[in-house]
C-alpha atoms as a PDB file:
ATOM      1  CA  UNK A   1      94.673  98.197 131.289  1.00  0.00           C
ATOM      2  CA  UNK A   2      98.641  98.315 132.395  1.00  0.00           C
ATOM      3  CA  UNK A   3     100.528 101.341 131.491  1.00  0.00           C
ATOM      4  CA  UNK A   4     102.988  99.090 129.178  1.00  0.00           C
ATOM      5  CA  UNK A   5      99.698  98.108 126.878  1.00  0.00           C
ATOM      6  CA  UNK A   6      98.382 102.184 127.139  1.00  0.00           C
ATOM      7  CA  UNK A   7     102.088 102.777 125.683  1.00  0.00           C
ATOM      8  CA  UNK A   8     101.117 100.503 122.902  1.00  0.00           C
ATOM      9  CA  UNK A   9      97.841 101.848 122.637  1.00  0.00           C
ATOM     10  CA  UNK A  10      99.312 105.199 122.025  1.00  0.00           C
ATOM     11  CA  UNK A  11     102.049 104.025 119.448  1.00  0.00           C
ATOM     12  CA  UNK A  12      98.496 102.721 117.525  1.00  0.00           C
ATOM     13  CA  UNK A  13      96.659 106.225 117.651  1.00  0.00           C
ATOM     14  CA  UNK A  14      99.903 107.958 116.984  1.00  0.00           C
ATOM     15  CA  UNK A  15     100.036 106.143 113.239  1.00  0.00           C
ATOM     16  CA  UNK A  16      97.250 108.113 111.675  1.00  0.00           C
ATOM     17  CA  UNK A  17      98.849 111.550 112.997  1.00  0.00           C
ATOM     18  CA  UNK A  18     102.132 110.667 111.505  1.00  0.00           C
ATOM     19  CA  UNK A  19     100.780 109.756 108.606  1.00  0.00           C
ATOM     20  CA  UNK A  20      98.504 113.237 108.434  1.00  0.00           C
ATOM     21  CA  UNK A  21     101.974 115.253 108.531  1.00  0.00           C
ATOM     22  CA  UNK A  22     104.104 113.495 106.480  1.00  0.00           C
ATOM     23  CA  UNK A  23     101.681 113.627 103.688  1.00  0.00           C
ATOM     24  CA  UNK A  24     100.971 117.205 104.544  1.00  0.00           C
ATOM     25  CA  UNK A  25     104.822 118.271 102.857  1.00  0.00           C
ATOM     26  CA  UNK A  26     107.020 120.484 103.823  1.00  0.00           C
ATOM     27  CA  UNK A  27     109.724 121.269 105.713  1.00  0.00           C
ATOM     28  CA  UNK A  28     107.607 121.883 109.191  1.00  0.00           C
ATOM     29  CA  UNK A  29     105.031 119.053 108.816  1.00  0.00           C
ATOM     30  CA  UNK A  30     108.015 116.315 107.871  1.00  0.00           C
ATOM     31  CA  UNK A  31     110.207 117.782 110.946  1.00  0.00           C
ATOM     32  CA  UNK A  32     106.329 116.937 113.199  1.00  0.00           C
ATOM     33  CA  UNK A  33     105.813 113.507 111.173  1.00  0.00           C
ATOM     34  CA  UNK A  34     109.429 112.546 112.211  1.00  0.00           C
ATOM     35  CA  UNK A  35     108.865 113.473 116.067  1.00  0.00           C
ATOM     36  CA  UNK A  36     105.702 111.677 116.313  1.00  0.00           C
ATOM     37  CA  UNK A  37     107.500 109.026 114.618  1.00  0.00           C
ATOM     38  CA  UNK A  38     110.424 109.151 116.968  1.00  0.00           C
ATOM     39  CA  UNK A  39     107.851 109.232 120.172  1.00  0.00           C
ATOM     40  CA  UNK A  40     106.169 106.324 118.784  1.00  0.00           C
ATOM     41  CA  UNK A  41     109.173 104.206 118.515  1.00  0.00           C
ATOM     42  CA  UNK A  42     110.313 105.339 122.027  1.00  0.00           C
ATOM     43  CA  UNK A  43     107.077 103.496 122.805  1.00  0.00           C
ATOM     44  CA  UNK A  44     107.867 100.802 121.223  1.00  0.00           C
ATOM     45  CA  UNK A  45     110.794 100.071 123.413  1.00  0.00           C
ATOM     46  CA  UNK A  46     109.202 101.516 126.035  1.00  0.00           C
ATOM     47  CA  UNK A  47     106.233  99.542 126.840  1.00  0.00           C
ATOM     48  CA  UNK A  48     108.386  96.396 126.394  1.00  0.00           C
ATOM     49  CA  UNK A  49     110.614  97.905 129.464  1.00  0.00           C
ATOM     50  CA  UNK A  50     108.089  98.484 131.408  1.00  0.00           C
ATOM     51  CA  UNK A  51     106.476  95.160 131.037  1.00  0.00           C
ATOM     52  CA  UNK A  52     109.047  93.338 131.312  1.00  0.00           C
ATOM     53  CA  UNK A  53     110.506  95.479 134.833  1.00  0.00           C
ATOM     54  CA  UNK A  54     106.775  95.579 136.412  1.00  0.00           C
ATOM     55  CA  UNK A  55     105.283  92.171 134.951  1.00  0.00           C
ATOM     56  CA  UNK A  56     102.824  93.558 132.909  1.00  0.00           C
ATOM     57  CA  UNK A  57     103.483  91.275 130.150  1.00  0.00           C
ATOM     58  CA  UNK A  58      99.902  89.773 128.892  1.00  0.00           C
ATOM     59  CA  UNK A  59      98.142  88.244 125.926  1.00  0.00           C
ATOM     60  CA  UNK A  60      97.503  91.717 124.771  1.00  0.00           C
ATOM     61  CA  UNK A  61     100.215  93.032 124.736  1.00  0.00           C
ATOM     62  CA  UNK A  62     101.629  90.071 122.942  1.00  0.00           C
ATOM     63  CA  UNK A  63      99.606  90.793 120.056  1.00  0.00           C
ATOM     64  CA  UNK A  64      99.254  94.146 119.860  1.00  0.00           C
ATOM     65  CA  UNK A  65     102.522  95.602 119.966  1.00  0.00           C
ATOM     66  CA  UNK A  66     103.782  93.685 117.491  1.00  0.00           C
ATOM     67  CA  UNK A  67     100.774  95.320 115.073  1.00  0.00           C
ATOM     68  CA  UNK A  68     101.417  98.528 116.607  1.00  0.00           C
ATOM     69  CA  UNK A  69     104.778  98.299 115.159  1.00  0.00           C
ATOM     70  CA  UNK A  70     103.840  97.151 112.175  1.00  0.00           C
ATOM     71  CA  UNK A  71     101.641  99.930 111.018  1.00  0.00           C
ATOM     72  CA  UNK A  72     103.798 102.661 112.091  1.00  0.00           C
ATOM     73  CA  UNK A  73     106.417 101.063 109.847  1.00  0.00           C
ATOM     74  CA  UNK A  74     103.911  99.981 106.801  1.00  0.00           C
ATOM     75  CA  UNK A  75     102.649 103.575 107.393  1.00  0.00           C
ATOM     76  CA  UNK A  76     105.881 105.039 106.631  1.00  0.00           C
ATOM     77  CA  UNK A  77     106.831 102.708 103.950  1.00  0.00           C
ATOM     78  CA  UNK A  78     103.870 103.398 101.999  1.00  0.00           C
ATOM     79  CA  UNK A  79     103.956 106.502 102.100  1.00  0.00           C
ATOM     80  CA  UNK A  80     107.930 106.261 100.963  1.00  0.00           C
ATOM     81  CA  UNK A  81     106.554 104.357  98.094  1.00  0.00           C
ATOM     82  CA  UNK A  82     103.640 107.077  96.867  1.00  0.00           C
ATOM     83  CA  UNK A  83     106.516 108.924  97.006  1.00  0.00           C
ATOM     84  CA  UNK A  84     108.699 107.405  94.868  1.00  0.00           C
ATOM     85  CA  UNK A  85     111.595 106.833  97.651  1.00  0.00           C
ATOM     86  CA  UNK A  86     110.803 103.163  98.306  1.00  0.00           C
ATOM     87  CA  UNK A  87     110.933 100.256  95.613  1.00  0.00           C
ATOM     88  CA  UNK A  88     107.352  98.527  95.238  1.00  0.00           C
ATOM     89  CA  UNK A  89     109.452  95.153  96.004  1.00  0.00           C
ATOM     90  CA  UNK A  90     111.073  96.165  98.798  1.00  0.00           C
ATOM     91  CA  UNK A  91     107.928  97.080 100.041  1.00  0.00           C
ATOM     92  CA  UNK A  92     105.835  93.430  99.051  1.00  0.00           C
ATOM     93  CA  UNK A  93     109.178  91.524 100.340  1.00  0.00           C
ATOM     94  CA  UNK A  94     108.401  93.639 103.763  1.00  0.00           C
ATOM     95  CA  UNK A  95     104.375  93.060 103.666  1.00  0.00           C
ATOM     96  CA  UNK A  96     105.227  89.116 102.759  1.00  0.00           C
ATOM     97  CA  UNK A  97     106.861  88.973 105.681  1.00  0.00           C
ATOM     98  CA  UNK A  98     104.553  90.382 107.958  1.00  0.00           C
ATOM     99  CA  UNK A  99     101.551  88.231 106.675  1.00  0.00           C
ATOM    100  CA  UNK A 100     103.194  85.576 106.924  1.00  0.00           C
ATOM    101  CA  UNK A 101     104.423  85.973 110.733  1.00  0.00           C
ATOM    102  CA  UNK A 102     100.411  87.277 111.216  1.00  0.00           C
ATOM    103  CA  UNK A 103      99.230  83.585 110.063  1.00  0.00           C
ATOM    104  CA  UNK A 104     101.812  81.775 112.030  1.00  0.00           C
ATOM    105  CA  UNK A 105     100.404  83.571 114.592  1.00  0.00           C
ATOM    106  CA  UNK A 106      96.732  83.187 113.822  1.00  0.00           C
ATOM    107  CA  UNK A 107      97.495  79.585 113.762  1.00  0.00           C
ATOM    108  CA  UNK A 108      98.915  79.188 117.019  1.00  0.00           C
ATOM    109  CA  UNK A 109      96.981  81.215 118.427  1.00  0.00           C
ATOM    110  CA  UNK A 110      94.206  78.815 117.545  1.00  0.00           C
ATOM    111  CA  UNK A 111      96.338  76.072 119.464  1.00  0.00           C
ATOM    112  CA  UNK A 112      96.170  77.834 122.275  1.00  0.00           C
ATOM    113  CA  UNK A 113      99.747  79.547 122.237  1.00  0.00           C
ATOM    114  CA  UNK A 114     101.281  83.005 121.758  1.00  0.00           C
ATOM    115  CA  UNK A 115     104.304  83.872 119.534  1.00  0.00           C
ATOM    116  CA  UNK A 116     106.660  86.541 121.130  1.00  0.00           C
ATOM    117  CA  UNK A 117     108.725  88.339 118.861  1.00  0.00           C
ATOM    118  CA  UNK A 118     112.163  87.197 118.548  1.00  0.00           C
ATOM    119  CA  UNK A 119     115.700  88.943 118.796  1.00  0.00           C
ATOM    120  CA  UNK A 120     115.935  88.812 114.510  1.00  0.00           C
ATOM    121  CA  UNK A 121     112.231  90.544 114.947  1.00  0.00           C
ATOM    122  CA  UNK A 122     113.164  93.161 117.331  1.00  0.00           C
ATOM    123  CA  UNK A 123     116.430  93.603 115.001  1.00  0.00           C
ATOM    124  CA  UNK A 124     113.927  94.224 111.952  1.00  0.00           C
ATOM    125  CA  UNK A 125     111.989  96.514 113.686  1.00  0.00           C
ATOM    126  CA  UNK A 126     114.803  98.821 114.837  1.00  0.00           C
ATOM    127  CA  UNK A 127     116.421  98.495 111.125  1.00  0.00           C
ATOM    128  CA  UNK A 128     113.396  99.737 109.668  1.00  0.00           C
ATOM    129  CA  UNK A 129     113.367 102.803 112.203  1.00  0.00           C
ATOM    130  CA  UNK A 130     116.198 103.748 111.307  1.00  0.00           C
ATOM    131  CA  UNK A 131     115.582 103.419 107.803  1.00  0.00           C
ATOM    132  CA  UNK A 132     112.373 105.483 108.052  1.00  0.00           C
ATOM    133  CA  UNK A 133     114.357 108.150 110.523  1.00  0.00           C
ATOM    134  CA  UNK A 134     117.058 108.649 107.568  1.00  0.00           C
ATOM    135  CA  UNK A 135     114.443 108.985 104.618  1.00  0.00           C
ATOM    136  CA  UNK A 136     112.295 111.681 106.737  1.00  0.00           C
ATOM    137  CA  UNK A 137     115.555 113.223 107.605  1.00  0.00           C
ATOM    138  CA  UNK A 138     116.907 113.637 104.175  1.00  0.00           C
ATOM    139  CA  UNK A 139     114.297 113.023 102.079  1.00  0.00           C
ATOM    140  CA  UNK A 140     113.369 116.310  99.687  1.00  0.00           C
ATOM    141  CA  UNK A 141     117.757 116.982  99.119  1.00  0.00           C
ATOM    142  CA  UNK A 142     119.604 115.617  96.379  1.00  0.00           C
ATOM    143  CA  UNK A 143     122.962 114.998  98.220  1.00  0.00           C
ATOM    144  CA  UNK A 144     123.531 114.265 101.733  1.00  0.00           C
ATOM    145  CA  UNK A 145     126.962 114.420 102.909  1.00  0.00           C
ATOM    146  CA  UNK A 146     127.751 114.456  99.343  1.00  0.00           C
ATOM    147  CA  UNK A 147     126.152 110.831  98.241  1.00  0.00           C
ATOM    148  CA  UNK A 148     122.922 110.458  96.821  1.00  0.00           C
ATOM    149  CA  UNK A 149     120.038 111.107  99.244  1.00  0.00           C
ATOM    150  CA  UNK A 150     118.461 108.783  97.262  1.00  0.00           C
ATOM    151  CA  UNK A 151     121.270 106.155  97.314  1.00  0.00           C
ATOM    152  CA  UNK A 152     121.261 106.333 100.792  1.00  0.00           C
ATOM    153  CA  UNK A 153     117.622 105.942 101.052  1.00  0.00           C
ATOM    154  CA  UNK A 154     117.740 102.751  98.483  1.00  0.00           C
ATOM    155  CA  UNK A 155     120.531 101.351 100.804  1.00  0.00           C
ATOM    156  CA  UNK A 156     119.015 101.705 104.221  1.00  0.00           C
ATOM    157  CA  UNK A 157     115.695 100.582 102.923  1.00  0.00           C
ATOM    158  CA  UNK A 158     117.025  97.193 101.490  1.00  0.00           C
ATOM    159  CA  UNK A 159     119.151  96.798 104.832  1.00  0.00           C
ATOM    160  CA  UNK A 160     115.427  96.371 106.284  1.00  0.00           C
ATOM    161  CA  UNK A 161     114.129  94.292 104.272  1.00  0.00           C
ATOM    162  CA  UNK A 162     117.210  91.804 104.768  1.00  0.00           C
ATOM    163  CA  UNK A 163     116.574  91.923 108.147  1.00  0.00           C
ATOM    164  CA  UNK A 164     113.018  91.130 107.173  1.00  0.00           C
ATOM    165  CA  UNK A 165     113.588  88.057 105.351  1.00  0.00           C
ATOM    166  CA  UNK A 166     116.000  86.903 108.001  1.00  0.00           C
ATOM    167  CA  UNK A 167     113.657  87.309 110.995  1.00  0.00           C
ATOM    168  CA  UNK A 168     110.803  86.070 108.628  1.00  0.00           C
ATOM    169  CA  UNK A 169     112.454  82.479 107.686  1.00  0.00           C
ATOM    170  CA  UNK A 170     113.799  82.475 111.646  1.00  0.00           C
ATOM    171  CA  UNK A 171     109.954  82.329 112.265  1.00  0.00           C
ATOM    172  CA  UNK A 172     109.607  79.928 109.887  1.00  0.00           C
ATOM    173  CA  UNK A 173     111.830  77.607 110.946  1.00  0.00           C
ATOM    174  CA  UNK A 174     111.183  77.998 114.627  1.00  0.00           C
ATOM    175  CA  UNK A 175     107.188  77.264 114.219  1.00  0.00           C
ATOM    176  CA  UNK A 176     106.877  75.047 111.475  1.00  0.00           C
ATOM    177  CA  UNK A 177     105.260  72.318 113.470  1.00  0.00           C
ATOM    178  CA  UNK A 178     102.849  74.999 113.735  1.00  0.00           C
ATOM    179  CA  UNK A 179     102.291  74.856 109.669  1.00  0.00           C
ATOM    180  CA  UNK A 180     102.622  71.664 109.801  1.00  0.00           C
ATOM    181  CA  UNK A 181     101.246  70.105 106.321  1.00  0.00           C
ATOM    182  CA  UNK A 182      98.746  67.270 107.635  1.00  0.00           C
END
C-alpha cells in the first residue's frame, strides 16, 4: 500500500475519533474534534498531492478517498443535525447527492471504468470543510462578530449544499451515457 492511499486510510479511522469528541461536549473535546477534523482534511489534500507528484494514483485510491471524504463530512453533518445546527433538508439534499454520485459510480464501475472526482467535487468538498470548521468554531455562542452564530451557521451550511447540487448535476450530465435508460 502507497503512502497517498495510507493517508486516506487514516482520514477513514480518523472519522470515528472525531465523531467520539464532538459528541463528547465541551469546550476541550470540540477544540480536539475540530483538530482531528482539520488533520483529516489536510489528508484529504494531502494524499491527492502525493499521488499525483509520486504516481501513486490507483483504483483504490480512486474509490476510497472519495468515501473517506464523505464520511468525515456526513459525520459532521449529522452530528450538526442531532444538534439542531443543520436543517434535516440540507442534510438529505447533501446525502442525495452523494448516493447518487455512489451509483454512477457503481455503474461504471461495472463497465469497467473509474469516475475521478471533478473540480465542482473537489469545490464541494472544501465548501463543506469550511462549513463544518465555522460551526465547530462557533457553535455553543449566540453572536459571533455580532451576527447570529446560528445565521452564520445556516448560511455556510446552504453554501455547501449549492455546491452539492452543482457538482451533483455536473456528474450527471457528464456520465449520463452511463445511466443510460435502455
Amino acid at each position: 500500500m502507497n503512502t497517498a492511499n495510507k493517508l486516506t486510510l487514516l482520514r477513514v479511522v480518523l472519522v470515528p475519533v472525531f465523531m467520539a469528541l464532538l459528541l463528547q461536549g465541551g469546550n476541550v473535546c470540540r477544540y480536539a474534534a475540530l483538530a482531528v477534523f482539520v488533520i483529516a482534511s489536510v489528508t484529504d489534500w494531502l494524499d491527492g498531492y502525493i499521488a499525483r507528484k509520486y504516481d501513486q494514483i490507483t483504483t483504490f485510491g480512486k474509490f476510497v478517498d472519495p468515501l473517506a471524504d464523505k464520511m468525515l463530512t456526513t459525520a459532521a453533518f449529522v452530528i450538526f443535525l442531532n444538534l439542531g445546527l443543520m436543517s434535516p433538508w440540507a442534510l438529505m439534499i447533501v446525502l442525495a447527492r452523494e448516493f447518487m454520485i455512489a451509483g454512477i459510480r457503481l455503474i461504471a464501475a461495472g463497465e469497467g471504468s473509474v469516475i475521478a472526482a471533478s473540480m465542482w467535487g473537489k469545490v464541494k468538498t472544501v465548501s463543506q470543510m469550511i462549513a463544518i470548521i465555522a460551526t465547530i468554531l462557533i457553535m455553543g455562542n449566540e453572536m459571533f462578530l455580532g451576527v447570529s452564530s446560528l445565521l452564520i451557521i445556516d448560511v455556510l451550511i446552504w453554501i455547501s449544499v449549492a455546491f452539492a447540487v452543482i457538482s451533483g448535476a455536473e456528474y450527471l450530465i457528464k456520465n449520463r451515457k452511463v445511466i443510460s435508460f435502455k
